[in-house]
Protein backbone atom coordinates (compact mmCIF):
# COMPACT_ATOMS: atom_id res chain seq x y z
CA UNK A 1 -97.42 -94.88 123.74
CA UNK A 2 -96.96 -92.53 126.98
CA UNK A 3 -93.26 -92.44 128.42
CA UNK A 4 -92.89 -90.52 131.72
CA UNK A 5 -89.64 -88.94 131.88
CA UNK A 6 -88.09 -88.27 135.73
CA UNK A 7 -86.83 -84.98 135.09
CA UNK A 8 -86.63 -84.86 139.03
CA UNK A 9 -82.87 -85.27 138.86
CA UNK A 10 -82.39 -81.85 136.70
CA UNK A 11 -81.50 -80.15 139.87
CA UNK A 12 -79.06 -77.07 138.69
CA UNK A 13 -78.94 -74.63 136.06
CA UNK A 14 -75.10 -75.55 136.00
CA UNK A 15 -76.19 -79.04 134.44
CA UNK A 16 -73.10 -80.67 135.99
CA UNK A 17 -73.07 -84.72 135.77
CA UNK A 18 -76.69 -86.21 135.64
CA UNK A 19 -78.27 -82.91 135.36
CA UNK A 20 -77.20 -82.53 132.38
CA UNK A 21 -77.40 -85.56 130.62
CA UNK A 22 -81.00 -85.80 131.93
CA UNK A 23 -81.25 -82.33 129.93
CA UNK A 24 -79.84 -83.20 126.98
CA UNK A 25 -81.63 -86.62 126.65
CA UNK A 26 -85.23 -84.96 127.32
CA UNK A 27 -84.61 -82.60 124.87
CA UNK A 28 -83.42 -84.83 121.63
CA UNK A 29 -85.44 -87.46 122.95
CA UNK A 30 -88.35 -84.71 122.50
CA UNK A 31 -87.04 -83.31 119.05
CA UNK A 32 -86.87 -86.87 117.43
CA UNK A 33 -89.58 -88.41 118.85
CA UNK A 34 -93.15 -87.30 116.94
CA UNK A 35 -95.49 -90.68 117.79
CA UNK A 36 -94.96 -90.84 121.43
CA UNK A 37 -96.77 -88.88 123.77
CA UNK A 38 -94.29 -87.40 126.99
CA UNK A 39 -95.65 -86.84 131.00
CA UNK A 40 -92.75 -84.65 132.50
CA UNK A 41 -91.74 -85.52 135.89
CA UNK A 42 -90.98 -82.23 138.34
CA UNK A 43 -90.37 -81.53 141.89
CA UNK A 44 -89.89 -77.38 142.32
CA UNK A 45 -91.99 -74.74 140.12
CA UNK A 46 -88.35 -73.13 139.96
CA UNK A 47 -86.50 -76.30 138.53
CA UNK A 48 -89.99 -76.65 136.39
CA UNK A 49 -89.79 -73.35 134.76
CA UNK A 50 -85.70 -74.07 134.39
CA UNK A 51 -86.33 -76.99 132.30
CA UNK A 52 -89.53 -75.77 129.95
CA UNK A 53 -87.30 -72.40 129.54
CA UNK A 54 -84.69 -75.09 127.80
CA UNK A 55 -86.91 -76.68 125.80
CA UNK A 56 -88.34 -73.78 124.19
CA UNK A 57 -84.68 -72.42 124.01
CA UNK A 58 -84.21 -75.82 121.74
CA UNK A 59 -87.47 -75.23 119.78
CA UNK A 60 -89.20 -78.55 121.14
CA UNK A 61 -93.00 -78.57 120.53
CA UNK A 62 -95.05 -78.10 123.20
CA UNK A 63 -97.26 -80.59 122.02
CA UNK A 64 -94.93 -83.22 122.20
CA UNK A 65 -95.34 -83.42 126.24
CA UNK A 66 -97.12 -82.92 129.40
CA UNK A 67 -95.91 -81.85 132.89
CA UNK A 68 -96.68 -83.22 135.79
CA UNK A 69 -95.00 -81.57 139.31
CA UNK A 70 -95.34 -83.83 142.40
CA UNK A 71 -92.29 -84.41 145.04
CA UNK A 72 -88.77 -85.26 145.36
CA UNK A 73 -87.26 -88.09 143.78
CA UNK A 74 -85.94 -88.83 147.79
CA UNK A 75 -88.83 -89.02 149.09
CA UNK A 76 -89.51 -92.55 150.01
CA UNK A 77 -92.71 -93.38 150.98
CA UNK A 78 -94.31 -90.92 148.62
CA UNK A 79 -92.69 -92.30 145.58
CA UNK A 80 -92.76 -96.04 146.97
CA UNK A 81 -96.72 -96.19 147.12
CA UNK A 82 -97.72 -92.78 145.35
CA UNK A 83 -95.91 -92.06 142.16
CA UNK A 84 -96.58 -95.58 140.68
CA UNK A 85 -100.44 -94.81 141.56
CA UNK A 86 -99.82 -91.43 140.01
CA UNK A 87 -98.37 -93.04 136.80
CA UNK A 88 -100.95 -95.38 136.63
CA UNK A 89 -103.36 -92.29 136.57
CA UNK A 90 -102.31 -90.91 134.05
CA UNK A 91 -101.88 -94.29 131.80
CA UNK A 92 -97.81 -94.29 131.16
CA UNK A 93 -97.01 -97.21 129.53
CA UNK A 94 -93.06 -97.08 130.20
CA UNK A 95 -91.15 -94.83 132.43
CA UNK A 96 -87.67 -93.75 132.23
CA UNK A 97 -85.49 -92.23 135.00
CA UNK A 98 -81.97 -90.97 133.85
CA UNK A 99 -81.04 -92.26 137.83
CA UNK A 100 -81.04 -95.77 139.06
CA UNK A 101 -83.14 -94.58 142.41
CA UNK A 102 -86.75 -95.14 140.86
CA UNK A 103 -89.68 -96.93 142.97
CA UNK A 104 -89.77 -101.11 141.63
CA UNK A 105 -92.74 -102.04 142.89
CA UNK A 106 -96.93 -101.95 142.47
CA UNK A 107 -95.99 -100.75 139.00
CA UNK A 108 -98.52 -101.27 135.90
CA UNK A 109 -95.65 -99.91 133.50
CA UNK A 110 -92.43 -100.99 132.04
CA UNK A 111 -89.45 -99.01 133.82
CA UNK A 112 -85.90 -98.28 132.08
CA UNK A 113 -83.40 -96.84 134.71
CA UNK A 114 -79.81 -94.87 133.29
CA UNK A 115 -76.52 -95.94 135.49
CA UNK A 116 -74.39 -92.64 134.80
CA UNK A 117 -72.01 -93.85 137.32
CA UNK A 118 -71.87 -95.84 140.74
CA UNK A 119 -69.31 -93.81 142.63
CA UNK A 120 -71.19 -93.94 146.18
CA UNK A 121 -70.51 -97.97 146.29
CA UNK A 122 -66.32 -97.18 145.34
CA UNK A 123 -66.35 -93.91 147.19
CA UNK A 124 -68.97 -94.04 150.39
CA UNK A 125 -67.32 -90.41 151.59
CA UNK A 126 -69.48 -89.05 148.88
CA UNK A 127 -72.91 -90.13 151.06
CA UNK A 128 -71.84 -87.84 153.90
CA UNK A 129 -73.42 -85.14 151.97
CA UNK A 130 -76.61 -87.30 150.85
CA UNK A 131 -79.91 -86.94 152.65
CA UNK A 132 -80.95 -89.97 154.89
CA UNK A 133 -82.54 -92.07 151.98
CA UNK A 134 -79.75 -91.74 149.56
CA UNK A 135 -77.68 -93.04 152.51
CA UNK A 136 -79.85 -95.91 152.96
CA UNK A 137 -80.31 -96.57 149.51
CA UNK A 138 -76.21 -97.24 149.01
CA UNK A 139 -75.95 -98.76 152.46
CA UNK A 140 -77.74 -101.99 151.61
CA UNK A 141 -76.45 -103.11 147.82
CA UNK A 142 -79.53 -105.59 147.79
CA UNK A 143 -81.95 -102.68 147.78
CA UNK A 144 -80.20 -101.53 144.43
CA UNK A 145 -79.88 -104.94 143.42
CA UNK A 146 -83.57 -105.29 143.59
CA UNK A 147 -84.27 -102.14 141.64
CA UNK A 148 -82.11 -103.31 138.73
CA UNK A 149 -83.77 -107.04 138.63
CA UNK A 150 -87.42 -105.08 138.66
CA UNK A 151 -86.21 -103.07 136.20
CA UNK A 152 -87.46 -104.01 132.45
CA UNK A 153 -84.10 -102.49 131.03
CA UNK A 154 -80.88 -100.48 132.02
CA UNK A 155 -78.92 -98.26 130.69
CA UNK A 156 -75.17 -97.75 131.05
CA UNK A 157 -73.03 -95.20 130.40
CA UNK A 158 -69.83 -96.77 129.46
CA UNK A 159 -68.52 -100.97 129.17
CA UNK A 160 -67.30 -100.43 132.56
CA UNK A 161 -70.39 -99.49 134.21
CA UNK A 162 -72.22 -102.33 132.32
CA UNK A 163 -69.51 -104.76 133.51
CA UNK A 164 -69.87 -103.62 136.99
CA UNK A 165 -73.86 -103.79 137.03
CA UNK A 166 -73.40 -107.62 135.90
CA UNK A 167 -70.86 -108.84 137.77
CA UNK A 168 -71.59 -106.65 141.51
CA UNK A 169 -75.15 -107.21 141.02
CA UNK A 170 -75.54 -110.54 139.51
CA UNK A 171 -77.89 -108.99 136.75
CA UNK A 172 -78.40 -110.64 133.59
CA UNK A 173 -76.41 -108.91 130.80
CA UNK A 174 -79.22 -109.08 128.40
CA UNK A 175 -81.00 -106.57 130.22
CA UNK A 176 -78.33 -104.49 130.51
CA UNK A 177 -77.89 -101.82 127.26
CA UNK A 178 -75.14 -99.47 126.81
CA UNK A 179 -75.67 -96.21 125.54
CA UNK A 180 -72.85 -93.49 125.48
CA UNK A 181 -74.01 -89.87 126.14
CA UNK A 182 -73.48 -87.55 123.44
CA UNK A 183 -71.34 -84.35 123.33
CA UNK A 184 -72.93 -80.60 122.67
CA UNK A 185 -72.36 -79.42 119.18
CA UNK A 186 -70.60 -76.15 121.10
CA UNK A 187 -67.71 -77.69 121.50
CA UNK A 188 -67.27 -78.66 117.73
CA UNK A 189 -67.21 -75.45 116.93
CA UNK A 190 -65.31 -72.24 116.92
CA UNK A 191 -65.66 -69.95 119.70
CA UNK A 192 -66.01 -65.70 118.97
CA UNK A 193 -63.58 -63.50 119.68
CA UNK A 194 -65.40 -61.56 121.94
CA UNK A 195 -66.13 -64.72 124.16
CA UNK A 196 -62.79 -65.23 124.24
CA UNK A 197 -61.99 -62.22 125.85
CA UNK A 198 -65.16 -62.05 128.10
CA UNK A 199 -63.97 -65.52 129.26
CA UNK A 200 -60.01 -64.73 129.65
CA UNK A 201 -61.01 -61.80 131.57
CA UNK A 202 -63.47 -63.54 134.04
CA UNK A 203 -60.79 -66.01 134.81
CA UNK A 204 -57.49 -64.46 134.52
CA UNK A 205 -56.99 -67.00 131.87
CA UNK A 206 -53.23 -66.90 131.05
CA UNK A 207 -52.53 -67.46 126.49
CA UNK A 208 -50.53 -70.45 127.52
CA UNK A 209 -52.20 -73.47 129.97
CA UNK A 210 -52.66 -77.14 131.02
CA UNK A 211 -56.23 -78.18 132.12
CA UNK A 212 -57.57 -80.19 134.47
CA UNK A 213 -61.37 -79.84 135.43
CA UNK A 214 -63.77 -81.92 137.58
CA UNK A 215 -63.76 -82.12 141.18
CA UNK A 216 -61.40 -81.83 143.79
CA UNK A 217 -61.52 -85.29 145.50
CA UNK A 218 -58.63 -87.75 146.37
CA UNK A 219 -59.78 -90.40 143.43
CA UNK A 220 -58.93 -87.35 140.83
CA UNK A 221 -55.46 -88.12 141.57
CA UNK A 222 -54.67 -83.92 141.27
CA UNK A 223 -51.71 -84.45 143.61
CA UNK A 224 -50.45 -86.69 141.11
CA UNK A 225 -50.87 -83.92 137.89
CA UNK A 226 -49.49 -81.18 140.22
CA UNK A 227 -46.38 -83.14 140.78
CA UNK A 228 -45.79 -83.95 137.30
CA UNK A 229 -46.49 -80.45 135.55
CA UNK A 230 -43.28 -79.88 138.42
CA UNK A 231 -40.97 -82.22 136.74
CA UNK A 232 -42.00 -80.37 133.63
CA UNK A 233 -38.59 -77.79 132.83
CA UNK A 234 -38.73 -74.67 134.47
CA UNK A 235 -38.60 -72.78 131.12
CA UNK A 236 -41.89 -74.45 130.20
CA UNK A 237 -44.00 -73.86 133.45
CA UNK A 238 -42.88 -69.98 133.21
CA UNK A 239 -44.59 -70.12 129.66
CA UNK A 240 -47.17 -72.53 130.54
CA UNK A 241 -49.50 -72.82 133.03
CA UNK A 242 -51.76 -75.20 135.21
CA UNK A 243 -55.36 -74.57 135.43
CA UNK A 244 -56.88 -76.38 137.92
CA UNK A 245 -60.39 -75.37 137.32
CA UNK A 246 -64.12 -76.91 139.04
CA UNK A 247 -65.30 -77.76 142.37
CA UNK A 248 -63.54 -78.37 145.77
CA UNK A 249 -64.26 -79.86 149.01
CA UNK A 250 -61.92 -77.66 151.95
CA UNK A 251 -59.76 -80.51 152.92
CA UNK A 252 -58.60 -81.23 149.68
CA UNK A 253 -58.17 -77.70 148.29
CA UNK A 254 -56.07 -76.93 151.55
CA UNK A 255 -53.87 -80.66 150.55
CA UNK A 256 -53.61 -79.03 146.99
CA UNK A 257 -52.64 -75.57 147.93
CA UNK A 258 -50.03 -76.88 150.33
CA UNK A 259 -48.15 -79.11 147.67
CA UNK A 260 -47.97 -76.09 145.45
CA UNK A 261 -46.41 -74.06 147.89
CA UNK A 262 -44.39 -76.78 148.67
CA UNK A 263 -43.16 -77.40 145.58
CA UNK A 264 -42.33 -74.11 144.71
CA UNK A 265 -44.66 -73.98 142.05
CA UNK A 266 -47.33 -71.54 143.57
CA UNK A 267 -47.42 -68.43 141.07
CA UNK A 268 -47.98 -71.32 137.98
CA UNK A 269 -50.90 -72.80 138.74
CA UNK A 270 -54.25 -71.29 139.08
CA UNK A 271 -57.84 -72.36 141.37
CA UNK A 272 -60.13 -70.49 139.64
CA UNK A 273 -63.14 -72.38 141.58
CA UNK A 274 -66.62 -72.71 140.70
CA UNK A 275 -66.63 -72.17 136.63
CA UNK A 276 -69.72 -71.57 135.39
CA UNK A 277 -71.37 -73.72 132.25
CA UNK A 278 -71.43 -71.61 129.01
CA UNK A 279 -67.77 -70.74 130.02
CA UNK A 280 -66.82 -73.98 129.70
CA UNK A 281 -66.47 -74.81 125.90
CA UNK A 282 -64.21 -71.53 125.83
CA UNK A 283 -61.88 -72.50 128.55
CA UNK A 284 -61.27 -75.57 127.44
CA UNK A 285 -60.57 -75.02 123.45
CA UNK A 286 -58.45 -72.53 124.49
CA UNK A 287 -56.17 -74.92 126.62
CA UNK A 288 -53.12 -76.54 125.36
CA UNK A 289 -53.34 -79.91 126.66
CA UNK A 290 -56.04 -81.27 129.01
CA UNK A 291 -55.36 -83.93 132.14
CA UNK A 292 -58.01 -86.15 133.44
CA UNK A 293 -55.82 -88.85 135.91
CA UNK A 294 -59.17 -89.93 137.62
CA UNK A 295 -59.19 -93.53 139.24
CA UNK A 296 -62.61 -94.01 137.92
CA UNK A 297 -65.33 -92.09 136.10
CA UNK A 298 -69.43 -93.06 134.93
CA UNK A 299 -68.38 -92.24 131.83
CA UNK A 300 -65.64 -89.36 130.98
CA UNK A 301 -67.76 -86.76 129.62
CA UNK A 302 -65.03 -83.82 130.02
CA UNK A 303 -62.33 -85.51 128.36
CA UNK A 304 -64.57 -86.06 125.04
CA UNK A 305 -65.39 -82.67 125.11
CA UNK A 306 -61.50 -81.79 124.99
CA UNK A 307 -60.93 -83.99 122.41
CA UNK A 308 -63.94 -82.78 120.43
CA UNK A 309 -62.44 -79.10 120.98
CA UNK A 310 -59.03 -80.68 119.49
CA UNK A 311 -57.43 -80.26 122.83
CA UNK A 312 -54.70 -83.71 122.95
CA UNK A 313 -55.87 -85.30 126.39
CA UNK A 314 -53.67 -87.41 128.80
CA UNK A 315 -56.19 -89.59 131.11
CA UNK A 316 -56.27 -92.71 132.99
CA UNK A 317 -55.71 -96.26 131.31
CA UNK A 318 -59.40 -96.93 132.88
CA UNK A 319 -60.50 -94.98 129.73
CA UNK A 320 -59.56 -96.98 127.03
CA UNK A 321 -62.01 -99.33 126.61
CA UNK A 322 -63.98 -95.93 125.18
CA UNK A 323 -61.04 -93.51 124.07
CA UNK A 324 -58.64 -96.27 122.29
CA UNK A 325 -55.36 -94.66 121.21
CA UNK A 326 -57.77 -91.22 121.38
CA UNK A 327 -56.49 -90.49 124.64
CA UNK A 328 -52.33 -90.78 126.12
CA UNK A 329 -52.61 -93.18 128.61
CA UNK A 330 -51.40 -93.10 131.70
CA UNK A 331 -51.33 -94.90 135.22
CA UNK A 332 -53.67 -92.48 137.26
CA UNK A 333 -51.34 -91.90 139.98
CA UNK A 334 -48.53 -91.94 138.31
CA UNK A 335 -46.99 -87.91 138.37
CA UNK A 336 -43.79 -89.18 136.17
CA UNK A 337 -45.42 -91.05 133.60
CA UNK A 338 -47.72 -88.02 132.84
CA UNK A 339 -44.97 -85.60 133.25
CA UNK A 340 -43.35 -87.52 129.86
CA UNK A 341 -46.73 -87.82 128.02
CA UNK A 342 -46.79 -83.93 128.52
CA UNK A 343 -43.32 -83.53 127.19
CA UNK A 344 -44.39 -85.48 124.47
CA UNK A 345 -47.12 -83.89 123.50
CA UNK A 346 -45.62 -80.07 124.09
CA UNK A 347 -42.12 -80.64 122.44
CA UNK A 348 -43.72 -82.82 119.09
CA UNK A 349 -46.18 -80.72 116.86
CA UNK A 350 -46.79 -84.16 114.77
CA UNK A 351 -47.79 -85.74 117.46
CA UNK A 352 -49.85 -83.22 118.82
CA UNK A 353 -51.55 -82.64 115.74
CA UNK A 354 -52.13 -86.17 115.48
CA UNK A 355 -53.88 -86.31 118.86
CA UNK A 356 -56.09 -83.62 117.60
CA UNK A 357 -57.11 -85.43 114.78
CA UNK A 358 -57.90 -88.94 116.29
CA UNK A 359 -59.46 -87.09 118.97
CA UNK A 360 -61.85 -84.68 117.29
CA UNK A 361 -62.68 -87.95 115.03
CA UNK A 362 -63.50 -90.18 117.92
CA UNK A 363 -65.67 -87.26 119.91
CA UNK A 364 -67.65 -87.14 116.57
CA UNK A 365 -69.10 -90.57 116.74
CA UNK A 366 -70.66 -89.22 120.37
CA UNK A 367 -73.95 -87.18 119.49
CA UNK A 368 -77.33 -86.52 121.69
CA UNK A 369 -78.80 -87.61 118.37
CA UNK A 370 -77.85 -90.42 117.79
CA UNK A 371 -77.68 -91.47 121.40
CA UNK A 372 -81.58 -90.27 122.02
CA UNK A 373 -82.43 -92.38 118.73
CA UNK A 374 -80.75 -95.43 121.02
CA UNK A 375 -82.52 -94.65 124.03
CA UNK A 376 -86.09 -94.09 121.71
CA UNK A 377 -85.43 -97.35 120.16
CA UNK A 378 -84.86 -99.46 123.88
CA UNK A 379 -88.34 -97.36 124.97
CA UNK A 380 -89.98 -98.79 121.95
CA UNK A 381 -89.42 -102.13 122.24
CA UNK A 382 -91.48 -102.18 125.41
CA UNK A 383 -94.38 -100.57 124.17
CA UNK A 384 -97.99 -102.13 123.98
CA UNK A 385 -97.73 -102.85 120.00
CA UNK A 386 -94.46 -105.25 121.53
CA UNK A 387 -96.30 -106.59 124.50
């Protein structure tokens, strides 16, 4: 069988989000996958040589794939009337595209689309940003709607995702398959000495911190953490600190920096910015405690990765349905409920330990393995021999 993968959506060597589970999926899908041939989808030579530069890095065989570089996955017309003439060229049987944006019609293949989140219906700020077909794409839900029913299968990310596909866009829950993303092995394991102090140095990375990291928008609730590591004693913040680390968009950062000043709080929390990805497992295994108070999330990739570093996490109540009693749960917004969990956490070693272990023991049961093996099996079971 020949599966096109839409590598089109790897667009940064950060791998933040989709980029990276695109990444990580292509590459374990490729590694235990020996009967099935692979056509690579690219857009950019650069982005091209990005990706094969990965795969070799992970010791995939080249002869388990093909490339293939034609144009953007926005570019309507071309991939509305071209790409499924270009498939059909080249005699793919299924194709798979780790985004939900994929062309439904005058198709002669089976298509599986990933859902890794559906923040631009909840959150339409986030299409100011988006070129003109994105924007047109989330403007009309019936245009998505109509992608998932000509879909053959789709893949969420989490049970909320798959809830919200079935009951926004009336979408029959037999077609709908969930499939949790996996977690990189780096963060199971320990982390050199000399990384360490590459990393602390980089950063300014105090011994002692609290982490938060994703992105600077309203729905991360931030205000709310910042306000609660406040009510945290004063002997505590002056031996532990916030780090407030990942992207920003101006108006918020300003909000953020403002309410630290305000609160008198300025010199114990830290903006470190843009953090790049192979610091990442270091920064956060060295932190204390992670908070993730986000109103909603795809899936909550960062706070797995804590718990598989055996960092305790205190997130959202949304996360429970995946993170159990893995996680201390908290109402998102809610500065003085977190503030206790912290306490909590911080002032009871048994506790903490505990957290580490259910956490580290729940992150465990989240591989690329076993999630490509998922994915492999769905791709299967719309092959020819199944036709």
């Amino acid at each position: 069988m020949k599966i096109a993968f839409d590598a089109r959506w790897i667009h940064s060597s950060n791998l933040d989000g989709l980029g990276g589970y695109a990444l990580n999926l292509l590459i374990h899908l490729l590694k235990n996958d020996p009967q099935n041939r692979y056509l690579i989808l690219f857009d950019r030579e650069d982005r091209r040589r990005f990706i094969i530069r990965e795969l070799t890095k992970a010791a995939v065989p080249k002869e388990r794939f093909s490339e293939l570089t034609t144009f953007s996955e926005t570019s309507a017309l071309k991939n509305t009337f071209w790409l499924p003439r270009i498939l059909g060229h080249h005699q793919v049987d299924v194709a798979f595209a780790p985004n939900y944006i994929f062309p439904p019609f005058f198709k002669r293949y089976k298509t599986v689309v990933m859902v890794p989140d559906l923040i631009p219906f909840y959150y339409p700020r986030y299409l100011k940003r988006a070129c003109y077909f994105m924007k047109f794409i989330h403007r009309f839900r019936a245009v998505v709607q109509m992608i998932f029913k000509r879909s053959d299968l789709i893949i969420a990310l989490s049970k909320g995702i798959q809830k919200d596909i079935e009951t926004h866009f009336k979408i029959d829950p037999a077609k709908i398959k969930l499939v949790y993303p996996g977690i990189e092995d780096i963060y199971f394991q320990p982390i050199p000495n000399d990384e360490i102090a590459m990393v602390k140095k980089i950063y300014s990375l105090p011994d002692n911190y609290i982490l938060y990291f994703g992105r600077h928008e309203k729905e991360k609730n931030i205000d709310a953490l910042i306000n609660a590591y406040a009510r945290l004693p004063e002997d505590w913040r002056s031996k532990i600190k916030l780090f407030i680390g990942g992207l920003h968009s101006n108006l918020t950062s300003q909000e953020l920096d403002n309410l630290v000043s305000k609160l008198g709080i300025k010199d114990n929390v830290i903006f470190p910015g843009y953090i790049a990805k192979n610091h990442r497992p270091t920064i956060i295994k060295m932190a204390k405690a992670m908070v993730f108070p986000s109103s909603y999330e795809g899936f909550p990739l960062v706070v797995f990765e804590a718990m598989a570093a055996k960092v305790p996490v205190v997130a959202s109540e949304r996360f429970k349905s995946e993170c159990g009693e893995a996680i201390c749960a908290v109402e998102s917004t809610n500065n003085r409920q977190i503030a206790d969990e912290l306490k909590k956490l911080l002032s009871d070693f048994t506790f903490y330990s505990k957290m580490q272990k259910t956490g580290q023991e729940l992150a465990g049961q989240f591989r690329w393995d076993a999630a490509a093996k998922k994915v492999l099996k769905l791709l299967n079971s719309l092959g020819p021999q199944n036709l």
